[in-house]
Structures are given as C-alpha cells and as structure tokens.
C-alpha atoms as a PDB file:
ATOM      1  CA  UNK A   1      90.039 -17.266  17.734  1.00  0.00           C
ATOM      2  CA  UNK A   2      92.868 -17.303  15.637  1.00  0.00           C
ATOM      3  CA  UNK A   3      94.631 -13.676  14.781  1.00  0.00           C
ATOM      4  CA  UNK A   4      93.452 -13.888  11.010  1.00  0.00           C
ATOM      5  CA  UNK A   5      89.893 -14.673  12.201  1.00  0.00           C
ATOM      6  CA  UNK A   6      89.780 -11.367  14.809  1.00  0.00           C
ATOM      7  CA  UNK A   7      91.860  -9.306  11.912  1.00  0.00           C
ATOM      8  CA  UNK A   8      88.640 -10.274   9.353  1.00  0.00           C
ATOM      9  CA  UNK A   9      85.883  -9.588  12.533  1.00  0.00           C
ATOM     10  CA  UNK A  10      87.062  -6.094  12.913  1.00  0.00           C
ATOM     11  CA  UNK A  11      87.542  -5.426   9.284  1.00  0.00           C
ATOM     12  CA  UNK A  12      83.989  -6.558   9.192  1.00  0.00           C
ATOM     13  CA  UNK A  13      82.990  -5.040  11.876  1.00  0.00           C
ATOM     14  CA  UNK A  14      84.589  -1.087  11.291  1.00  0.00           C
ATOM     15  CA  UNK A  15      83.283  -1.560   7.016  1.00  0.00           C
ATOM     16  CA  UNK A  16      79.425  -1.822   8.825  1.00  0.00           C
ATOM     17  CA  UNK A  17      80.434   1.203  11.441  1.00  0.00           C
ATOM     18  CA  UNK A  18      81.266   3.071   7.949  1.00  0.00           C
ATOM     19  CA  UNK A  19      78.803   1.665   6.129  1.00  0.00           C
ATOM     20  CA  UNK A  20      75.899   2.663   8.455  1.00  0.00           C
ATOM     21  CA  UNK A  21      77.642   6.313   8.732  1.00  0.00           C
ATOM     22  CA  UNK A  22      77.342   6.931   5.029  1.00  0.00           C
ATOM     23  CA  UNK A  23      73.678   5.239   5.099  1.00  0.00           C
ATOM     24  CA  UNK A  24      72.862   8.017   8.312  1.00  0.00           C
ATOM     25  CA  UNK A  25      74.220  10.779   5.411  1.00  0.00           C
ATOM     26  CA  UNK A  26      72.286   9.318   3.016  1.00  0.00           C
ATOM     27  CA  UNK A  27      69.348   9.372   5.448  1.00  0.00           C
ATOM     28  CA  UNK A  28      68.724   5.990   5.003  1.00  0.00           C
ATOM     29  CA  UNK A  29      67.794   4.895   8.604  1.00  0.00           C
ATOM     30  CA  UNK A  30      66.430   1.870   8.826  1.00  0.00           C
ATOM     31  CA  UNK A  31      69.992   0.375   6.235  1.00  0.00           C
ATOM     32  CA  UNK A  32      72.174   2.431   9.277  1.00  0.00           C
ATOM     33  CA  UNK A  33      70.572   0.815  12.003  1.00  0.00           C
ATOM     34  CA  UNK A  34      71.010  -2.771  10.074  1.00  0.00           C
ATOM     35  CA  UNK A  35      74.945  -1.696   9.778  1.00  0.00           C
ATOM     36  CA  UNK A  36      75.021  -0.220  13.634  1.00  0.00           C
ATOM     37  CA  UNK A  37      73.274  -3.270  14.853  1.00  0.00           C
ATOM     38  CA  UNK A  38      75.894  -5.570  12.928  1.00  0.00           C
ATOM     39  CA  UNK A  39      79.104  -3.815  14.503  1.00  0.00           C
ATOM     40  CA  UNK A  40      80.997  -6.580  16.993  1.00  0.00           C
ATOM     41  CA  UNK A  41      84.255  -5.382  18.119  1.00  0.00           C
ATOM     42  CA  UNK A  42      83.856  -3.275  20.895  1.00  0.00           C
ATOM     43  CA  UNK A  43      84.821  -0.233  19.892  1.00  0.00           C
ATOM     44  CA  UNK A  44      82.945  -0.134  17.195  1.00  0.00           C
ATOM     45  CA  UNK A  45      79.951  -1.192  19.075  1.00  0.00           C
ATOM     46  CA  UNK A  46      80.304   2.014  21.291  1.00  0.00           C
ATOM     47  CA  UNK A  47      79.717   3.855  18.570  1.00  0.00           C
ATOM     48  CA  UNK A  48      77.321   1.964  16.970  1.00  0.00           C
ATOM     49  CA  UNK A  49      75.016   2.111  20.023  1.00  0.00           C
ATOM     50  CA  UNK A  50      75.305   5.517  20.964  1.00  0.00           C
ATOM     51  CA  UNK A  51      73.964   6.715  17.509  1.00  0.00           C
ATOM     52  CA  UNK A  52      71.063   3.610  17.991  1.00  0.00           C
ATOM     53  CA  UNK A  53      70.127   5.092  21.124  1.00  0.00           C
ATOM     54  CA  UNK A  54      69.612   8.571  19.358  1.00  0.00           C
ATOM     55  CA  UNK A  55      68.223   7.295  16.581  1.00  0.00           C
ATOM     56  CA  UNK A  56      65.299   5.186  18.759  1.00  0.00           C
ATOM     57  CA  UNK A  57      64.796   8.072  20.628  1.00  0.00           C
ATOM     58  CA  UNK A  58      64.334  10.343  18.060  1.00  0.00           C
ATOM     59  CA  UNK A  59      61.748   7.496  16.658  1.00  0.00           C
ATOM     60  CA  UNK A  60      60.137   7.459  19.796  1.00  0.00           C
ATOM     61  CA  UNK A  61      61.078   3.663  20.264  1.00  0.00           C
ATOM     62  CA  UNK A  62      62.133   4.172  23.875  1.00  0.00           C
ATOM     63  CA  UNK A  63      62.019   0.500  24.618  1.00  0.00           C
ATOM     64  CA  UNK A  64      64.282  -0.210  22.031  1.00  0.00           C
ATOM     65  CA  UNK A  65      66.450   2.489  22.895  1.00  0.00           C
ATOM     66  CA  UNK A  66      66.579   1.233  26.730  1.00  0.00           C
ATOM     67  CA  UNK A  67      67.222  -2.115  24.730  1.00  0.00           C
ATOM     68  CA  UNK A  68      70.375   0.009  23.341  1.00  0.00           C
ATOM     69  CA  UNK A  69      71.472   1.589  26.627  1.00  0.00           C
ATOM     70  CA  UNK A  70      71.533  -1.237  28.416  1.00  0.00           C
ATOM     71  CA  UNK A  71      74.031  -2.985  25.914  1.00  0.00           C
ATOM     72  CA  UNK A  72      76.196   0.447  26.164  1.00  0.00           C
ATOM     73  CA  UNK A  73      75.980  -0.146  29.948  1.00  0.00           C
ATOM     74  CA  UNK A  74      77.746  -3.523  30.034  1.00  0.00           C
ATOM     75  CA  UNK A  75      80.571  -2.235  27.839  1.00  0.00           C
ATOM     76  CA  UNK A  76      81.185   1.330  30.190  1.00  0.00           C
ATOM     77  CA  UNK A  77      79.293   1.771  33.672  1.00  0.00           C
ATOM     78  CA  UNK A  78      79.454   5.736  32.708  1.00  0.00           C
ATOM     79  CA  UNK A  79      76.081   5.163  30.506  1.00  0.00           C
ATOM     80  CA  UNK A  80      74.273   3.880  33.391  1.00  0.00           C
ATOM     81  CA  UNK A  81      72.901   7.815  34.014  1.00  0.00           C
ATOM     82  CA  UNK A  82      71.488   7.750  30.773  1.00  0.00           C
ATOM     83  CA  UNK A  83      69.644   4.601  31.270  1.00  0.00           C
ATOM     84  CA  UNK A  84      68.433   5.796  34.644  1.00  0.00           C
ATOM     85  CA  UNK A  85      67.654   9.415  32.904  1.00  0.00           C
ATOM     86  CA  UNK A  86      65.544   7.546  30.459  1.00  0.00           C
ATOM     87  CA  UNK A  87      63.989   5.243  32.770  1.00  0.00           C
ATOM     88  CA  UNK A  88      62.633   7.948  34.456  1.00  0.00           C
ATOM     89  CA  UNK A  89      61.800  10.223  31.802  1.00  0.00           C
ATOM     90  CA  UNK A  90      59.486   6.903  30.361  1.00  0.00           C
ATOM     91  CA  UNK A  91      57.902   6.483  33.949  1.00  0.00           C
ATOM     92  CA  UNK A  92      59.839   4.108  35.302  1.00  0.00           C
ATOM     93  CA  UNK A  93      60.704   5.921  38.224  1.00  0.00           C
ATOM     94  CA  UNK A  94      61.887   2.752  40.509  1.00  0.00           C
ATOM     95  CA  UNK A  95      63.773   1.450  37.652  1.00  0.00           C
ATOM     96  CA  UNK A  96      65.780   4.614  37.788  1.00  0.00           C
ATOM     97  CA  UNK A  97      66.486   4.889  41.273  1.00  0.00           C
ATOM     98  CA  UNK A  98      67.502   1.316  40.848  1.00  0.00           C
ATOM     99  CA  UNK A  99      69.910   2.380  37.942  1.00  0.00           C
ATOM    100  CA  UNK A 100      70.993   5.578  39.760  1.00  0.00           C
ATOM    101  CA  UNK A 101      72.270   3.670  42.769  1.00  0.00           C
ATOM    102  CA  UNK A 102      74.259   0.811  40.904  1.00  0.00           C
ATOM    103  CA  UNK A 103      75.965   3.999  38.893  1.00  0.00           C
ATOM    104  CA  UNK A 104      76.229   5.557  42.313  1.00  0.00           C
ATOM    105  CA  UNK A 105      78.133   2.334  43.928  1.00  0.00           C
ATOM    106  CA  UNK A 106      80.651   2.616  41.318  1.00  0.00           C
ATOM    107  CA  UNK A 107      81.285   6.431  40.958  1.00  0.00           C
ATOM    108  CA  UNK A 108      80.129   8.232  44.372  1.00  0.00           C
ATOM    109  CA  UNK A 109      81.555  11.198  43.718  1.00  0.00           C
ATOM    110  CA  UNK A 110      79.070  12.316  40.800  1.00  0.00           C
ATOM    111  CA  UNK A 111      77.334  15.150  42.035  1.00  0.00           C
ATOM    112  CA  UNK A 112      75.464  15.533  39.106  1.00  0.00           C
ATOM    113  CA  UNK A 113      74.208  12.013  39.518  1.00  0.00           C
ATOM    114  CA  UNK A 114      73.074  12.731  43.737  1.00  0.00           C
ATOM    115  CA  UNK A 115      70.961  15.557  42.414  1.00  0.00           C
ATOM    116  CA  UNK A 116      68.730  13.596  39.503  1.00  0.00           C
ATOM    117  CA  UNK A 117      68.640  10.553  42.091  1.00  0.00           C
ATOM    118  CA  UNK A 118      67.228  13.589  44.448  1.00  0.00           C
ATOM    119  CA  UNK A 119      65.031  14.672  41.736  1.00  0.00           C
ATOM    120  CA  UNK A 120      63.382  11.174  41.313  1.00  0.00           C
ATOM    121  CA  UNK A 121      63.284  10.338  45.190  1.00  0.00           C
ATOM    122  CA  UNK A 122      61.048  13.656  44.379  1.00  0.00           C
ATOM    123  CA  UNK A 123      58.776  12.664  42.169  1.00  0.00           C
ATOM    124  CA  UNK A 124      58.045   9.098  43.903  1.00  0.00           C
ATOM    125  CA  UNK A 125      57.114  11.623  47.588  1.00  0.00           C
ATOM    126  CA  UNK A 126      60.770   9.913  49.117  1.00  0.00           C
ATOM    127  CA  UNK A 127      61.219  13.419  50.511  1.00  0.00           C
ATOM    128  CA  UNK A 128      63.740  11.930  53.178  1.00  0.00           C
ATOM    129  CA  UNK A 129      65.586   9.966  50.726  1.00  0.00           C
ATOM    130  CA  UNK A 130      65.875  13.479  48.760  1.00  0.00           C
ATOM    131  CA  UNK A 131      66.908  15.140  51.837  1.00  0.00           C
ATOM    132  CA  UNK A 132      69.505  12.661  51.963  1.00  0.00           C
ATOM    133  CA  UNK A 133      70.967  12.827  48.804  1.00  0.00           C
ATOM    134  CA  UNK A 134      70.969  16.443  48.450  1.00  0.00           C
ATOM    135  CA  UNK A 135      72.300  17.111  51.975  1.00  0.00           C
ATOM    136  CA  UNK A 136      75.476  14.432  51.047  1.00  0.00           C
ATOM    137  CA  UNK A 137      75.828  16.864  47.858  1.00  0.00           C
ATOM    138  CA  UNK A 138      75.958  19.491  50.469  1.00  0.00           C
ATOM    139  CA  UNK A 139      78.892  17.745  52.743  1.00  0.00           C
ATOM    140  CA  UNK A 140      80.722  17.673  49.461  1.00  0.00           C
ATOM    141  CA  UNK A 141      79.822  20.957  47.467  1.00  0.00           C
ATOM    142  CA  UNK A 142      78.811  23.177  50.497  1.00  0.00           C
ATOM    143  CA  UNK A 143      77.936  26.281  48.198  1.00  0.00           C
ATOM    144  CA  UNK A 144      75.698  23.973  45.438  1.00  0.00           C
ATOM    145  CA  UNK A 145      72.852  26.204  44.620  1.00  0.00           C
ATOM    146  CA  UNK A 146      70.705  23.582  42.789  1.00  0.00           C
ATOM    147  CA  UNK A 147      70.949  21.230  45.846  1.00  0.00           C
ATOM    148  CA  UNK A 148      71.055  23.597  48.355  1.00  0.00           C
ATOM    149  CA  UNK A 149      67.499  25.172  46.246  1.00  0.00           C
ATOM    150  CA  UNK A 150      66.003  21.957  46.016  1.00  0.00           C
ATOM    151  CA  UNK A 151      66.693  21.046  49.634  1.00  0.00           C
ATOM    152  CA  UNK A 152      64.924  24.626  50.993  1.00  0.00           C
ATOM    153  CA  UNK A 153      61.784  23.771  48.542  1.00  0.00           C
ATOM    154  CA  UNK A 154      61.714  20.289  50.356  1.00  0.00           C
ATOM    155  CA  UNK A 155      60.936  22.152  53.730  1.00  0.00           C
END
C-alpha cells in the first residue's frame, strides 16, 4: 500500500469515527453504527468497537456485541475480561472460563480476573477449581477480603 493510499484510508477511516460520533449526538443509532462499523485503521477501530459493544448491549443484541468484543480482543488481549464477563453473564459459563484462562495466560497477575474466574468455577459447582483460584489470590494478596470471603463461604 502505497503512502498516499494509507494517508486516504485513515482520512476515511477517522471522517466515519467523526461521522458516527455526531450521528450518536444526533441519536441516530442505527447511521453511527454504519459509520463505527466502517472505521479501518486501528485506532480508530478501538474506538469504534468499544462504543458498538455498548451500543449492542444496551439493544440487548448480546450476540452481536460478543461479535464486537471479540474483534476488540484481537486488536488488545486486555478486552478478553469483558468477553469472558459477557460470556458468562449470557450463560455461557464454559465459554468464559475458556476466555478467563487465555486472558489469564497472558496477564497472571490480575487479581481481579482470579476472583470472577473463581466466581464462575462457582456457578458451574467447580468448588476445587474455586478453591484454587481464590487461594492463588491469597499467596499473592494475603489480606483480600473478597477472596478470602468467598473462600470461607466455599467451606
């Protein structure tokens, strides 16, 4: 791609970021989410997304929002808890766990992260998984009260 060609793309690009700002103050949603969805360089995009995301979940559309996150996820890891957050929120509790632990691989020391992977490992009756997770939070952050709570309720 020659430097002209990637000069017009983000020109492009950045006039549908603005363009689907004005449409959100507008409150024309469906013309935003046609300017959001056009957005290609990826800075733009990041932006684009996260205010898809909201604006599918505010619609309800939570397929199409996972749809989003999952795009956000290949462009920055970070976004992977709120795909896994999602996932389980919708019922998709393995999904989660799944999403959880390929966040987890990449930034281990996320405390926040151990405890909602405890909280799912919860809900699916993985008490010993929990136990796991919440007593590694423990090893780390000896005087966590919300792991160190959840942990005594598991007993």
């Amino acid at each position: 791609m020659s430097l002209q060609s990637q000069k017009s793309e983000a020109k492009d690009s950045l006039a549908h970021l603005l363009s689907a700002y004005i449409a959100v103050l507008n409150d024309e949603k469906q013309n935003a989410l046609e300017h959001f969805l056009q957005t290609s360089v990826e800075s733009h995009r990041l932006y684009a997304l996260n205010q898809v995301v909201g604006m599918f979940i505010k619609s309800e559309q939570f397929f199409d929002a996972k749809l989003a996150l999952k795009e956000l996820c290949h462009l920055s890891p970070r976004y992977l808890t709120k795909l896994a957050h999602l996932e389980f929120l919708t019922g998709d509790s393995l999904a989660a766990v799944n999403t959880y632990n390929e966040y987890l691989s990449q930034f281990g020391e996320d405390i926040h992260a151990w405890i909602a992977l405890a909280n799912v490992f919860i809900r699916l009756g993985a008490i010993e998984s929990a136990q796991i997770a919440l007593n590694y939070v423990l090893s780390v952050e000896p005087d966590n009260k919300q792991a160190t709570t959840l942990l005594s309720s598991l007993s």
